[in-house]
N, C-alpha and C. Protein backbone atom coordinates (compact mmCIF):
# COMPACT_ATOMS: atom_id res chain seq x y z
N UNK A 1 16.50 93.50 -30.15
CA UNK A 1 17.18 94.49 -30.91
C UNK A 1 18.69 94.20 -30.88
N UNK A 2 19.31 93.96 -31.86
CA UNK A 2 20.28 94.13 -32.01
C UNK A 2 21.54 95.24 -31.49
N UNK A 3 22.32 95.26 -30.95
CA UNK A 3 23.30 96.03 -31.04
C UNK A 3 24.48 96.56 -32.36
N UNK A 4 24.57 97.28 -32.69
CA UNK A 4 25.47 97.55 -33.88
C UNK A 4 26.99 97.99 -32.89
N UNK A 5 27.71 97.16 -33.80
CA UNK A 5 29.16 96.91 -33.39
C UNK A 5 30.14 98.49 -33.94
N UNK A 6 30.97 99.06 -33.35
CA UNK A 6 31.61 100.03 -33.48
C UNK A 6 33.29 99.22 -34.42
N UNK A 7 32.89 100.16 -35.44
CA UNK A 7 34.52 99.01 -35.75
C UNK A 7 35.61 100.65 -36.10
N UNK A 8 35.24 101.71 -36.20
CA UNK A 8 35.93 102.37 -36.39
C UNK A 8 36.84 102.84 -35.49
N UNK A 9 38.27 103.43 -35.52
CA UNK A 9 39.40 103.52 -34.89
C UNK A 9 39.21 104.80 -34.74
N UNK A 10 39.09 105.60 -33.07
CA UNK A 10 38.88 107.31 -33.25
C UNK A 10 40.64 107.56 -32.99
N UNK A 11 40.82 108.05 -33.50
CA UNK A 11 42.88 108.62 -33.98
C UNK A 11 42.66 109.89 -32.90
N UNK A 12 42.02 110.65 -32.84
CA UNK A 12 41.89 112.07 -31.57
C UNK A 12 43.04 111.90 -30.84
N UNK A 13 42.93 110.92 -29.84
CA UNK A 13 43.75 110.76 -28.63
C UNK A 13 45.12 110.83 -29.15
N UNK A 14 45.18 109.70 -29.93
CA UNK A 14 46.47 109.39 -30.78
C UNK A 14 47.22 111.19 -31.32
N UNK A 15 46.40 111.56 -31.72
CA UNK A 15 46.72 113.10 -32.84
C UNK A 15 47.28 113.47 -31.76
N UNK A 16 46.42 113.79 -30.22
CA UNK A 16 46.96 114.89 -29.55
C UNK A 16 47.98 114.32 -28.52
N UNK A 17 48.51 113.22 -28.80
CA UNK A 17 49.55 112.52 -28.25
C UNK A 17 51.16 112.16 -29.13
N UNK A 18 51.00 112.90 -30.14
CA UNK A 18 51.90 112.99 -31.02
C UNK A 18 52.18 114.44 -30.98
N UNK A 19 51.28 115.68 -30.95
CA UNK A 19 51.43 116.81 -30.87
C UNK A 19 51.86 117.20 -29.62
N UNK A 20 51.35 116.69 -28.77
CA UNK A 20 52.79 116.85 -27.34
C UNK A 20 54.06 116.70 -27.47
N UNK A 21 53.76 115.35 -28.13
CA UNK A 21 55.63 115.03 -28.30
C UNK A 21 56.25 115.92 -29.02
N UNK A 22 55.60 116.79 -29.71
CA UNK A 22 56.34 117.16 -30.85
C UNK A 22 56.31 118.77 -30.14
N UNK A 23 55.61 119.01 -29.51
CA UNK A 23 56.21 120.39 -28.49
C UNK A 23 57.34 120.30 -27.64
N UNK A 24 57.14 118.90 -27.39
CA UNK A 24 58.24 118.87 -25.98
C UNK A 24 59.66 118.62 -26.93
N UNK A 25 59.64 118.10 -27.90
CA UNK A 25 60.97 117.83 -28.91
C UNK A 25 61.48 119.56 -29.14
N UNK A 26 60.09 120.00 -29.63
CA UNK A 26 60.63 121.49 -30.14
C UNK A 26 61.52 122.15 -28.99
N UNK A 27 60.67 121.91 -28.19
CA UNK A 27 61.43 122.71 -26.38
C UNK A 27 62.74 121.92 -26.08
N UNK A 28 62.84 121.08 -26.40
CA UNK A 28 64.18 120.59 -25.71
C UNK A 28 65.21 121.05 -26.79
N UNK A 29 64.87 120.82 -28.18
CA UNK A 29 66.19 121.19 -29.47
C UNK A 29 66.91 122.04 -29.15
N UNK A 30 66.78 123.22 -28.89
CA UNK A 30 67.94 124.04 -28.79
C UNK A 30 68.43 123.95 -27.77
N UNK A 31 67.90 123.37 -26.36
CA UNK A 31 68.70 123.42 -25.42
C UNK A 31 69.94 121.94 -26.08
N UNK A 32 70.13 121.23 -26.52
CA UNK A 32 70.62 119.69 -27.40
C UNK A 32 71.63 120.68 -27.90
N UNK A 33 71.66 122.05 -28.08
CA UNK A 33 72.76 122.24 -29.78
C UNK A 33 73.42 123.47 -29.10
N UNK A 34 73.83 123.20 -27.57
CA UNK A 34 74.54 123.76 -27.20
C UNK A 34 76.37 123.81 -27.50
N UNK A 35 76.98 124.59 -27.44
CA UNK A 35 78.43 124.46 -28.37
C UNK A 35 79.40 123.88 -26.48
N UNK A 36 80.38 123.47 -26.90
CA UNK A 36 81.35 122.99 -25.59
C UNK A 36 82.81 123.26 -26.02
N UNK A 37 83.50 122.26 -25.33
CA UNK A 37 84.65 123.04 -25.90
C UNK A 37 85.30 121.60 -26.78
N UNK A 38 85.64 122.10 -28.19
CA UNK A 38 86.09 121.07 -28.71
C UNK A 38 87.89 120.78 -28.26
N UNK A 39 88.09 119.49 -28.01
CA UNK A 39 89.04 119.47 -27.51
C UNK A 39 89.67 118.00 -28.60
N UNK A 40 91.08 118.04 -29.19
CA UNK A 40 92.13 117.35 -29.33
C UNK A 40 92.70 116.92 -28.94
N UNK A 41 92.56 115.11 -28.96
CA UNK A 41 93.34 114.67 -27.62
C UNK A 41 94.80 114.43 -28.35
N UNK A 42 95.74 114.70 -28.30
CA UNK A 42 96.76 114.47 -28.22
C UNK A 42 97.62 113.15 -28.50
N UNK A 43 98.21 112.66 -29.31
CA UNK A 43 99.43 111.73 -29.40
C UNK A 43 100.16 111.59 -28.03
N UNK A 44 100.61 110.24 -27.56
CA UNK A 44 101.79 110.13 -26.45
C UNK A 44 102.80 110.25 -26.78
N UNK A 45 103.78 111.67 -26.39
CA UNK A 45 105.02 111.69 -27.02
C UNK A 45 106.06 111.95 -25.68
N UNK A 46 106.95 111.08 -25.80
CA UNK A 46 107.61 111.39 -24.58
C UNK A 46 108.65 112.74 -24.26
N UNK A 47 108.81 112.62 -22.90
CA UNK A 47 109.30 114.14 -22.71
C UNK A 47 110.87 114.33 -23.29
N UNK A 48 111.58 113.51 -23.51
CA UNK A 48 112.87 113.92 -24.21
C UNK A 48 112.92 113.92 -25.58
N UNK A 49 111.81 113.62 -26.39
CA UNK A 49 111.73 113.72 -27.57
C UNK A 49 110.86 115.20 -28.20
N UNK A 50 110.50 116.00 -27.02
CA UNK A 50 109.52 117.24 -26.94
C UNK A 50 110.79 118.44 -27.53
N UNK A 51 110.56 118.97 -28.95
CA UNK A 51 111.76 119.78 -29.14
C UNK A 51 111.92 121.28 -27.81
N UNK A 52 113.11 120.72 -27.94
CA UNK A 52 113.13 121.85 -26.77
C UNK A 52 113.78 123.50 -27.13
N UNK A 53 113.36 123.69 -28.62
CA UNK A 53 113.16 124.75 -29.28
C UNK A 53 112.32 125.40 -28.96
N UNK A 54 111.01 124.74 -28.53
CA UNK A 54 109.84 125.62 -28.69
C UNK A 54 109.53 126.23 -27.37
N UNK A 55 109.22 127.04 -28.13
CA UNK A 55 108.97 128.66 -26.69
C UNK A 55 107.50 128.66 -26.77
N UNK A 56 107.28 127.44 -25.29
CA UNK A 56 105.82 127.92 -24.92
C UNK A 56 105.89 128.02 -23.32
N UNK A 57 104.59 128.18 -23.09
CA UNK A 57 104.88 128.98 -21.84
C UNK A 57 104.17 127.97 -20.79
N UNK A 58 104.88 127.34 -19.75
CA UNK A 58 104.83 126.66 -18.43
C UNK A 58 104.13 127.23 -17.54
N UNK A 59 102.42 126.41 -17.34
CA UNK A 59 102.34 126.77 -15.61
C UNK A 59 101.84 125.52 -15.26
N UNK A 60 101.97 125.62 -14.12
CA UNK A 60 101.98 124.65 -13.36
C UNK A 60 100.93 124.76 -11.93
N UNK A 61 100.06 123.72 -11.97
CA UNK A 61 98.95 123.80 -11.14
C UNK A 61 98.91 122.82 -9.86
N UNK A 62 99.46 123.45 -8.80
CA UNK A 62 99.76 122.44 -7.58
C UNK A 62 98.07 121.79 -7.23
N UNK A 63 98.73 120.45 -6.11
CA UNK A 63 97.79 119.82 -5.78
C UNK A 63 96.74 120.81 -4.88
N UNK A 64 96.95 121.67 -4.45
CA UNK A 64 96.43 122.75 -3.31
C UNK A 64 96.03 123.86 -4.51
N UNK A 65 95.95 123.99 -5.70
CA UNK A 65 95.39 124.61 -7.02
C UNK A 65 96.02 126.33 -7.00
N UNK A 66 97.05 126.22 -6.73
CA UNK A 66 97.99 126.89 -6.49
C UNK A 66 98.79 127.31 -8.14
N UNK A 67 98.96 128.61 -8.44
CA UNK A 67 100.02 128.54 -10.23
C UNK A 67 100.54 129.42 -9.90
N UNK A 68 101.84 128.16 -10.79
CA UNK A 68 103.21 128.50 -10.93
C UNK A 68 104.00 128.85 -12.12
N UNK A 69 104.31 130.05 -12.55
CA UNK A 69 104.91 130.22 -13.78
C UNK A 69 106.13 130.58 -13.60
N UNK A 70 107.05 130.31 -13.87
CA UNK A 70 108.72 130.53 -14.19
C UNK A 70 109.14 130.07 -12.65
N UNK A 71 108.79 129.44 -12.21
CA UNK A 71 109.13 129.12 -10.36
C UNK A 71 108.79 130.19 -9.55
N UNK A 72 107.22 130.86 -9.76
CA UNK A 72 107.18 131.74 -9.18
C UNK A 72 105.70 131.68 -9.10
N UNK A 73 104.84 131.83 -8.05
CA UNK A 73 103.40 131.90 -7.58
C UNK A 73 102.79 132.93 -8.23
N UNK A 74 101.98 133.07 -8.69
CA UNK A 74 100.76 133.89 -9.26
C UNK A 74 99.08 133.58 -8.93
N UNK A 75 99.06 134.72 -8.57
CA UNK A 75 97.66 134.71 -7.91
C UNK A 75 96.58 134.96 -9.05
N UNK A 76 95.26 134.43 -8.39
CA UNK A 76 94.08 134.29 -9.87
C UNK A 76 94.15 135.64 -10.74
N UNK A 77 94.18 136.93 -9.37
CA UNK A 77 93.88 137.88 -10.11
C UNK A 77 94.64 138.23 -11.27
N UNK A 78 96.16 137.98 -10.97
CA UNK A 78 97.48 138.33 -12.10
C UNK A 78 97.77 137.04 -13.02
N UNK A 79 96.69 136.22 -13.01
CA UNK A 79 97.03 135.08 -14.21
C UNK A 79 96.81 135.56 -15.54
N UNK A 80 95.65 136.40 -16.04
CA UNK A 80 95.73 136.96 -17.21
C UNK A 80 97.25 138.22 -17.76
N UNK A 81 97.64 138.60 -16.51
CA UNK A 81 98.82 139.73 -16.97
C UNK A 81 99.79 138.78 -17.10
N UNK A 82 99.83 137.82 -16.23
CA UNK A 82 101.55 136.92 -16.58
C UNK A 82 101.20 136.54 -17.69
N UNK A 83 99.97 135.83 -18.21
CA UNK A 83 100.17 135.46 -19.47
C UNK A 83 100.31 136.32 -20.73
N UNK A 84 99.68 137.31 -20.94
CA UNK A 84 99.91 138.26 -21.70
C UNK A 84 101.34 138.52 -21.64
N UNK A 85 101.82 138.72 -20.69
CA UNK A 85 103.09 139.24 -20.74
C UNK A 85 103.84 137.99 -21.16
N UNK A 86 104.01 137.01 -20.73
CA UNK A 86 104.63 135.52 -21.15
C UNK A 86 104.75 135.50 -23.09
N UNK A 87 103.35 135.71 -22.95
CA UNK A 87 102.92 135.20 -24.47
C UNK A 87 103.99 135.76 -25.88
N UNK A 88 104.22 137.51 -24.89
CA UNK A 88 105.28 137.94 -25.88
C UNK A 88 106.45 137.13 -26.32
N UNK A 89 107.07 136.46 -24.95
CA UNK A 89 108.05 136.09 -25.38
C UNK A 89 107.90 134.32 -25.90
N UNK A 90 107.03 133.72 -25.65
CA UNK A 90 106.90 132.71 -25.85
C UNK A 90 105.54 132.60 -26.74
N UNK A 91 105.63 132.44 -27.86
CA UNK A 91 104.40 132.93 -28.93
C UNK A 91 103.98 131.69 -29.46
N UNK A 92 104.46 130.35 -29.15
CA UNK A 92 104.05 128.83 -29.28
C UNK A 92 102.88 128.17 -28.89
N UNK A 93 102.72 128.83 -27.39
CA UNK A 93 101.60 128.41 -27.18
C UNK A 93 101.61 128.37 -25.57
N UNK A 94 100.58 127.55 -25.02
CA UNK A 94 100.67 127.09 -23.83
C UNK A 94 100.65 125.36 -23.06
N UNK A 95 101.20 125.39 -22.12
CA UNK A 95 101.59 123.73 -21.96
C UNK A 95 101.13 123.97 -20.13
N UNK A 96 99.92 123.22 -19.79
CA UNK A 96 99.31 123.61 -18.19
C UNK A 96 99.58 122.02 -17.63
N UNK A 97 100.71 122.18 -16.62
CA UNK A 97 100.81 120.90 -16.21
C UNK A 97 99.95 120.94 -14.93
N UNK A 98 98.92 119.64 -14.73
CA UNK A 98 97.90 120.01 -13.72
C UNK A 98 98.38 118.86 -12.24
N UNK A 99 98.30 119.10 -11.74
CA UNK A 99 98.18 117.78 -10.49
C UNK A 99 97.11 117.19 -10.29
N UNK A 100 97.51 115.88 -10.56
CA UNK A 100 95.92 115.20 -10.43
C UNK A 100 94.75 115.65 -9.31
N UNK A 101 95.54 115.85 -8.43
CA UNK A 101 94.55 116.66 -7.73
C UNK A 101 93.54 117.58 -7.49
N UNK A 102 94.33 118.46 -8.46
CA UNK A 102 93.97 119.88 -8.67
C UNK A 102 92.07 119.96 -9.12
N UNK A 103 92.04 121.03 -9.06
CA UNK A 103 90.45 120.95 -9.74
C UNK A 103 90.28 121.45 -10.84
N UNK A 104 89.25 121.15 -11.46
CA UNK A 104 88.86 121.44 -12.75
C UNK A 104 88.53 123.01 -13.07
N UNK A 105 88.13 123.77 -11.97
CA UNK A 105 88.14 125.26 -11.82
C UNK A 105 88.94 125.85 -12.42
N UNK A 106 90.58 125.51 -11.45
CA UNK A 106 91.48 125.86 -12.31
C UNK A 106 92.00 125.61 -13.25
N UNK A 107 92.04 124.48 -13.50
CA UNK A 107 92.56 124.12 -15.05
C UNK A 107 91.73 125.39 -16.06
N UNK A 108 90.16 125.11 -15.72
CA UNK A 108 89.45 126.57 -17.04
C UNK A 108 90.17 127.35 -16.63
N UNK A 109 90.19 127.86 -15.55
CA UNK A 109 90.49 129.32 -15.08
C UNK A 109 92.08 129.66 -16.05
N UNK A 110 93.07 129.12 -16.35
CA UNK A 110 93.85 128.94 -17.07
C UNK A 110 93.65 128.91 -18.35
N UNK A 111 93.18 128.11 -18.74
CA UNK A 111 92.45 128.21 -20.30
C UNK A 111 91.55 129.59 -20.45
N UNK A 112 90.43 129.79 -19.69
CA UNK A 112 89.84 131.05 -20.23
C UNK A 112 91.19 132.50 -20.11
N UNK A 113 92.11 132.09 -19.50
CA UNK A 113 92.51 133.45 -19.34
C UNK A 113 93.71 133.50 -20.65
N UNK A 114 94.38 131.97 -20.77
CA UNK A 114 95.48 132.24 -21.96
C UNK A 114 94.29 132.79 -23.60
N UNK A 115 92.85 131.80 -23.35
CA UNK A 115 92.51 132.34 -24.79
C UNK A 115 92.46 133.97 -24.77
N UNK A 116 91.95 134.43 -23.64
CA UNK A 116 91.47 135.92 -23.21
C UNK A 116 93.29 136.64 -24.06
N UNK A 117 93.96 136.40 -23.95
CA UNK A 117 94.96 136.94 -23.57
C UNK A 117 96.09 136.78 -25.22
N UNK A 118 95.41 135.63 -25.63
CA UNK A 118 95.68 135.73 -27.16
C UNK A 118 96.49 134.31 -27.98
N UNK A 119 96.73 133.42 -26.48
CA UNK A 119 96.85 131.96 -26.97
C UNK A 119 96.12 131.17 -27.73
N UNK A 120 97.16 130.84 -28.76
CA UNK A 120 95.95 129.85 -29.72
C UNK A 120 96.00 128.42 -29.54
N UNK A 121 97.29 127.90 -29.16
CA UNK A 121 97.58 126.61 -29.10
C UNK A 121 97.88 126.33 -27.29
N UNK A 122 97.21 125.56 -26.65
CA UNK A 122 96.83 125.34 -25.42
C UNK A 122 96.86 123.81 -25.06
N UNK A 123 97.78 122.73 -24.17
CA UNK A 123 98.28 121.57 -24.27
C UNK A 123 98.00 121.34 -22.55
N UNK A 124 98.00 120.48 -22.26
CA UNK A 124 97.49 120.02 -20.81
C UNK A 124 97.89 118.51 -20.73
N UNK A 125 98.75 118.58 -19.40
CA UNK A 125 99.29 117.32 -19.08
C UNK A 125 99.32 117.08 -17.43
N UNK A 126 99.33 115.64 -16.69
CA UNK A 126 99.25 115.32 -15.21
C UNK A 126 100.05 115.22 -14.79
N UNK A 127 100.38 116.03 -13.78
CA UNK A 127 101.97 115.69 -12.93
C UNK A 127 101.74 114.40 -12.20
């Protein structure tokens, strides 16, 4: 007796190995289209050519993550009131000089509080 030869291709496995993938794609997409912060890097312009018209507002982030606005210490809690209050008089923007040291904590912690507070234009440079 003969044996009869199987020549057909069963796709099953295949089907339900494409339909996984295509759950696990679905599940991951939206975590993929999360928003960040878009950031502008900046031109090198040197510091004596920086008009020194413009009224923006200086802090300064020691290596020990320490801020300093007008030569004067401010603590996390009063970083949103100095800036608010700053902002009046200096309506340009903000300029956060960081120490390389410093951490990245504070640098946001600075940024979330000037946007909080009504800064639109926000500049960051390394001591």
């Amino acid at each position: 007796m003969k044996r009869q030869t199987f020549n057909d291709i069963n796709i099953t496995p295949l089907t339900d190995i494409f339909l996984v993938l295509l759950i696990i794609m679905m599940v991951i997409a939206p975590i993929l289209d999360q928003q960040g912060l878009s950031l502008a890097v900046p031109e090198y312009v040197e510091q004596n050519k920086i008009d020194k018209e413009a009224k923006t507002i200086n802090i300064e982030i020691t290596s020990d993550n320490k801020y300093i606005l007008n030569n004067r210490e401010i603590s996390e809690t009063n970083l949103f009131n100095a800036i608010k209050e700053q902002i009046k008089e200096n309506p340009d923007g903000l300029l956060i000089q960081a120490s390389g040291e410093s951490k990245h904590e504070s640098v946001v912690r600075v940024m979330d509080s000037a946007r909080n507070a009504g800064v639109s234009s926000i500049s960051i440079v390394e001591l």
